[in-house]
Protein backbone atom coordinates (compact mmCIF):
# COMPACT_ATOMS: atom_id res chain seq x y z
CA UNK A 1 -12.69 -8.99 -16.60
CA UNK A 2 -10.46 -10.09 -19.61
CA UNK A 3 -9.87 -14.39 -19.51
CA UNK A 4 -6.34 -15.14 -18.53
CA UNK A 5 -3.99 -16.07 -21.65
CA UNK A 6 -3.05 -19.56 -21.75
CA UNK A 7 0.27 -18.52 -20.20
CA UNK A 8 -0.66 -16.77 -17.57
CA UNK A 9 -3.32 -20.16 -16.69
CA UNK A 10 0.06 -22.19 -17.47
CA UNK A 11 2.20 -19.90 -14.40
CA UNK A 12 -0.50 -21.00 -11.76
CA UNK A 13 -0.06 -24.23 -12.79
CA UNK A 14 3.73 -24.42 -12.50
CA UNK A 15 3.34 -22.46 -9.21
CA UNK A 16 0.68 -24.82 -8.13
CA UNK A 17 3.07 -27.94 -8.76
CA UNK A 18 5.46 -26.34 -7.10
CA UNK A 19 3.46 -26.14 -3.91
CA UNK A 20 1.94 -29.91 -4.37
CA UNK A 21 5.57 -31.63 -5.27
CA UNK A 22 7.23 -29.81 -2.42
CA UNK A 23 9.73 -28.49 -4.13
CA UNK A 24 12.27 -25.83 -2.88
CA UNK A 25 14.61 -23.33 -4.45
CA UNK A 26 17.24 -25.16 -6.67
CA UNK A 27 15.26 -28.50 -7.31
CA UNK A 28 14.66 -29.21 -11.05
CA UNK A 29 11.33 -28.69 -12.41
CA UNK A 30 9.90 -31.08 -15.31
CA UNK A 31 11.46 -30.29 -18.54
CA UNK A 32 9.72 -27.77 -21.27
CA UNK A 33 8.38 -30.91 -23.49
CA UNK A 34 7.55 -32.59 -20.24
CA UNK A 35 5.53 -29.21 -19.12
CA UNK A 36 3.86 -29.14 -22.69
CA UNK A 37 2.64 -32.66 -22.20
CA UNK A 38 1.52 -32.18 -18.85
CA UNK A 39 -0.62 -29.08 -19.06
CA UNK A 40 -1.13 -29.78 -22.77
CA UNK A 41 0.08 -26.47 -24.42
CA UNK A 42 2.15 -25.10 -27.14
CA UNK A 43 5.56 -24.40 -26.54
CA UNK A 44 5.13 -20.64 -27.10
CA UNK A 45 2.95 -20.90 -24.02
CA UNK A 46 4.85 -22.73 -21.65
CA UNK A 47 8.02 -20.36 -22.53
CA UNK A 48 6.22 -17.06 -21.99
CA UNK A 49 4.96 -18.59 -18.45
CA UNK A 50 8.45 -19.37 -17.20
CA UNK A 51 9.86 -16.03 -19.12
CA UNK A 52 7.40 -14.49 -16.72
CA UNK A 53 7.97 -16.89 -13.51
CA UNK A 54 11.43 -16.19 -14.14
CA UNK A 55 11.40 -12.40 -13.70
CA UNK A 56 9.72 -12.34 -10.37
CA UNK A 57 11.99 -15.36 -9.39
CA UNK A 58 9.88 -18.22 -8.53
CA UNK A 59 12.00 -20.45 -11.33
CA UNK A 60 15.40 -19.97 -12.63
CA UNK A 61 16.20 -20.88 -16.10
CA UNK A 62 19.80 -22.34 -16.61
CA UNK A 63 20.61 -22.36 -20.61
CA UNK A 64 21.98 -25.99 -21.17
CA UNK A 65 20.85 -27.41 -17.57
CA UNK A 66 16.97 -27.19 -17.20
CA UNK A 67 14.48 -24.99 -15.10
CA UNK A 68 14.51 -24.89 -11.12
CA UNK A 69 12.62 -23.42 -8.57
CA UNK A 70 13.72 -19.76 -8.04
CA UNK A 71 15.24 -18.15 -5.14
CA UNK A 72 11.87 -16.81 -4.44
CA UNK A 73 13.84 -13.53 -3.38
CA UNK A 74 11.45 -10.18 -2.58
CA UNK A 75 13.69 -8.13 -5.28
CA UNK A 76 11.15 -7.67 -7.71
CA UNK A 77 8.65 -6.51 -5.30
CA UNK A 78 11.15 -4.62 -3.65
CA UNK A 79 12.47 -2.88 -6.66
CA UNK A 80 8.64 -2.44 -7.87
CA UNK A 81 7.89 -0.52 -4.66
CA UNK A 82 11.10 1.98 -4.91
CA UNK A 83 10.22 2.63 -8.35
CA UNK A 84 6.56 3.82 -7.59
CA UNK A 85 7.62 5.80 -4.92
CA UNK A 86 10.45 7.82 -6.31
CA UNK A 87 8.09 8.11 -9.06
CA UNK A 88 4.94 9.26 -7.55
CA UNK A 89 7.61 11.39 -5.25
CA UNK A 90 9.34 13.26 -8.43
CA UNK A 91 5.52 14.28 -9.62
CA UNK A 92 5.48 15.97 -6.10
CA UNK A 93 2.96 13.38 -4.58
CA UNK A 94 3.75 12.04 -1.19
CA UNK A 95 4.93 8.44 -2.43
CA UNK A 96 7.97 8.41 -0.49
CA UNK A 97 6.64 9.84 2.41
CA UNK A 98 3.71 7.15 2.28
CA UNK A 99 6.65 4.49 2.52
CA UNK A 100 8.87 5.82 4.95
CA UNK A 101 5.30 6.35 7.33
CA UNK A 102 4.83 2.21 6.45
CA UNK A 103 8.70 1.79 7.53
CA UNK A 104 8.14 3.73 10.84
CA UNK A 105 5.72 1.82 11.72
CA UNK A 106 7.26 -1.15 10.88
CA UNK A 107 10.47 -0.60 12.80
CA UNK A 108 8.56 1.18 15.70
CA UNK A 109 6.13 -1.95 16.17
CA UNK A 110 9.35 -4.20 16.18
CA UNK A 111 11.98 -2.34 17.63
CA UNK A 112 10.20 -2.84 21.41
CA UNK A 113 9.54 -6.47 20.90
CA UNK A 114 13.11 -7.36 20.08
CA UNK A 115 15.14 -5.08 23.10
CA UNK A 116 13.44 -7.66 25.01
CA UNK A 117 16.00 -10.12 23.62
CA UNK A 118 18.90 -8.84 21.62
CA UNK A 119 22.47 -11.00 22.01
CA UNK A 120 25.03 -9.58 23.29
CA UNK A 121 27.33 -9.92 20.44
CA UNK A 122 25.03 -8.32 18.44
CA UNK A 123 24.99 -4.97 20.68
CA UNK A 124 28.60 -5.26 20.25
CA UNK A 125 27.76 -5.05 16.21
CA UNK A 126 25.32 -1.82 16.96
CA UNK A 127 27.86 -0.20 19.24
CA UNK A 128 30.56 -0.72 16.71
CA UNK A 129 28.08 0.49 13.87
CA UNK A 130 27.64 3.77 15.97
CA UNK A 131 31.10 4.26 16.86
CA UNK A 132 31.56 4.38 12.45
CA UNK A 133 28.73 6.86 12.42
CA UNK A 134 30.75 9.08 14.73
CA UNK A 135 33.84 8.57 12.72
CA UNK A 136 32.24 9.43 9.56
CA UNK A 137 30.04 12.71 11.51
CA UNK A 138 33.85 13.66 11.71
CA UNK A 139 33.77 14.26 7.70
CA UNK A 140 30.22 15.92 7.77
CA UNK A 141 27.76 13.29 6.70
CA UNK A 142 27.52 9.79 7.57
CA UNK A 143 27.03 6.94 5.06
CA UNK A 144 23.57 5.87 3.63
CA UNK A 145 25.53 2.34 4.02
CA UNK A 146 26.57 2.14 7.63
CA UNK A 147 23.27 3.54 8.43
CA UNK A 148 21.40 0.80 6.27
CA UNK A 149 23.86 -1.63 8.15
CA UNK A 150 22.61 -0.83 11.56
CA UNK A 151 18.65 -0.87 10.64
CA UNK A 152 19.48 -4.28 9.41
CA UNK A 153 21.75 -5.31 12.70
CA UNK A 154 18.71 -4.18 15.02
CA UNK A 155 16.85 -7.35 13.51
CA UNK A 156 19.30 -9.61 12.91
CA UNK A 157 18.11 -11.28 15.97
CA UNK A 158 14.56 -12.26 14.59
CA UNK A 159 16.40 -14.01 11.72
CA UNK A 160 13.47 -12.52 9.11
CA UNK A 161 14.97 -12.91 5.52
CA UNK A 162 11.51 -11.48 4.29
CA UNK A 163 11.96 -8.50 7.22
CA UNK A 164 15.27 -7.51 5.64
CA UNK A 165 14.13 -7.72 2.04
CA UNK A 166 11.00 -5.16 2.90
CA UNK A 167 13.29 -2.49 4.83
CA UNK A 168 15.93 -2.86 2.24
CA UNK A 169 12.78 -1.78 -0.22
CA UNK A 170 12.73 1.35 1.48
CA UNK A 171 16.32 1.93 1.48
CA UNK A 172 16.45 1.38 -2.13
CA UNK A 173 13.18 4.12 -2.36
CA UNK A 174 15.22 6.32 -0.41
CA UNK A 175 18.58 5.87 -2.75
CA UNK A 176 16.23 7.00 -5.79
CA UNK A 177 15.84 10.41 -4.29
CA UNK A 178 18.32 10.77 -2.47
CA UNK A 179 19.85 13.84 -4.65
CA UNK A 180 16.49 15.77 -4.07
CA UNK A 181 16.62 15.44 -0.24
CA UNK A 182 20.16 16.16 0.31
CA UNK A 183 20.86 14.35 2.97
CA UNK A 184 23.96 16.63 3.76
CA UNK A 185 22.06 19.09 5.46
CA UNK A 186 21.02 16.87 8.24
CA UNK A 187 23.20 17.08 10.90
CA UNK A 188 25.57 13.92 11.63
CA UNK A 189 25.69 14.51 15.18
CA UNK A 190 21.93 14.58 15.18
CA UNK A 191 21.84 11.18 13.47
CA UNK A 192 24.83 9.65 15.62
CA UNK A 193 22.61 10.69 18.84
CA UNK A 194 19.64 9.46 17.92
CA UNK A 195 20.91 5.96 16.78
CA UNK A 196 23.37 5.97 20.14
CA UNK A 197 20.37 6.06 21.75
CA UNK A 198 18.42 3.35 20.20
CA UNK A 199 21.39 0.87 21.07
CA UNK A 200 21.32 1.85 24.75
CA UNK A 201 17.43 1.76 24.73
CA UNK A 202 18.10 -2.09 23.33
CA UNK A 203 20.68 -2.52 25.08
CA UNK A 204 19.07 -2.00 28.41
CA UNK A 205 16.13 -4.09 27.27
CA UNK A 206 13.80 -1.27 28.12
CA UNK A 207 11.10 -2.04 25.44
CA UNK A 208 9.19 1.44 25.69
CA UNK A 209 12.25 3.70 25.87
CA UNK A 210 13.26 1.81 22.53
CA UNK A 211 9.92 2.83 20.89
CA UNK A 212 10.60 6.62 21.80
CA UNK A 213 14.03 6.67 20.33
CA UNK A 214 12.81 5.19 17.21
CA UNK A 215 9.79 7.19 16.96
CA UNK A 216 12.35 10.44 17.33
CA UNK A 217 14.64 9.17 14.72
CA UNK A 218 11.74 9.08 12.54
CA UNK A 219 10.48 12.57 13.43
CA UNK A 220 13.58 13.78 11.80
CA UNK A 221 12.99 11.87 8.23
CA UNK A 222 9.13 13.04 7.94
CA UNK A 223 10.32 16.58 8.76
CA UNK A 224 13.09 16.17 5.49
CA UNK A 225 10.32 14.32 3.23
CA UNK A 226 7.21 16.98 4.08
CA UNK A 227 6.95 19.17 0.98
CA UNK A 228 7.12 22.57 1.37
CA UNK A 229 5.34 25.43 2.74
CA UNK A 230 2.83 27.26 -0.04
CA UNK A 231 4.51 30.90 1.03
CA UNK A 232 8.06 28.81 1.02
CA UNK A 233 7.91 27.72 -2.39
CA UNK A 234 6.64 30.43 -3.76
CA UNK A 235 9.30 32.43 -2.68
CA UNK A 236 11.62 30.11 -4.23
């Protein structure tokens, strides 16, 4: 195992006086002299560690100001994930299909937990999200967006900024490919349906019921990401 550079020794460091000065997202960090001094480096260094902190987020570099803690947002990670899959997906390996089975499970593991306790006026915000998805079925397809929207409404309740961050990884997978699947061909009314009924599973606070619906609207996306049949695509 290779010996971490002196930058990369110089990143746990900053992340590890991060931690021990208690510092959150927006407080000033020491100064790039003061950072040489206190972990004894070279400038070079102590630039290429918060070049790299930088990128993933953890500080934020503002020219003329100083350096600050990062928003510590998932993006990164997120993006990092959509990018293998769509990759490993376009080579005709099951990346995305991998993903959307981690999402399922995800949502399906949640969804009955929180129809035990989902505010009213956020029902209202599902409802109204479903009555756009039957607007738009009216045109053919419904919006990637307004479908996004109401994943993200179901679990608004738990108030989980690292929750939304991972589904909107998958999202983000999904947008990649979402030329190859064509999601015209799936059937708006299908899609309006199955979400309708996910809201009324919630809605009635019937935990189980909730599970079912999700685990449907699910059945519908593996079907769309399994890759063909051998006699299929050879015919094609």
């Amino acid at each position: 195992m290779a010996r971490p550079t002196m930058a990369q020794d110089i990143e746990r460091w900053i992340k590890e006086l991060i931690l021990e000065r208690r510092l959150a997202p927006g407080d000033a960090l020491p100064t790039e002299t003061e950072l040489m001094e206190l972990f004894g480096a070279g400038r070079v260094s102590v630039r290429e560690a918060l070049k790299s902190l930088q990128a993933v987020n953890v500080v934020e570099i503002r020219r003329g100001y100083g350096t600050f803690v990062g928003s510590l947002s998932l993006s990164p990670f997120a993006e990092g994930l959509a990018f293998r899959a769509a990759v490993r997906h376009c080579q005709g390996e099951p990346g995305l299909a991998e993903l959307m089975k981690v999402r399922e499970a995800l949502e399906a593991g949640l969804v009955g937990a929180v129809a035990a306790g989902v505010p009213d006026e956020d029902i209202e915000v599902l409802r109204a999200l479903v009555a756009k998805m039957e607007e738009e079925a009216g045109t053919g397809r419904v919006a990637r967006s307004t479908d996004r929207a109401f994943h993200l409404a179901l679990y608004a309740s738990l108030d989980n900024h690292l929750l939304s961050e991972v589904l909107d990884a998958f999202w983000a997978a999904m947008d990649r490919v979402r030329e190859d699947l064509d999601d015209g061909h799936q059937d708006p009314s299908v899609t309006c349906s199955q979400h309708r009924e996910i809201v009324d599973a919630v809605a009635a606070a019937d935990g189980l019921r909730a599970v079912r619906a999700m685990r449907t609207h699910f059945d519908g996306i593996r079907t769309r990401l399994a890759p063909p049949e051998p006699a299929r695509a050879a015919r094609l």
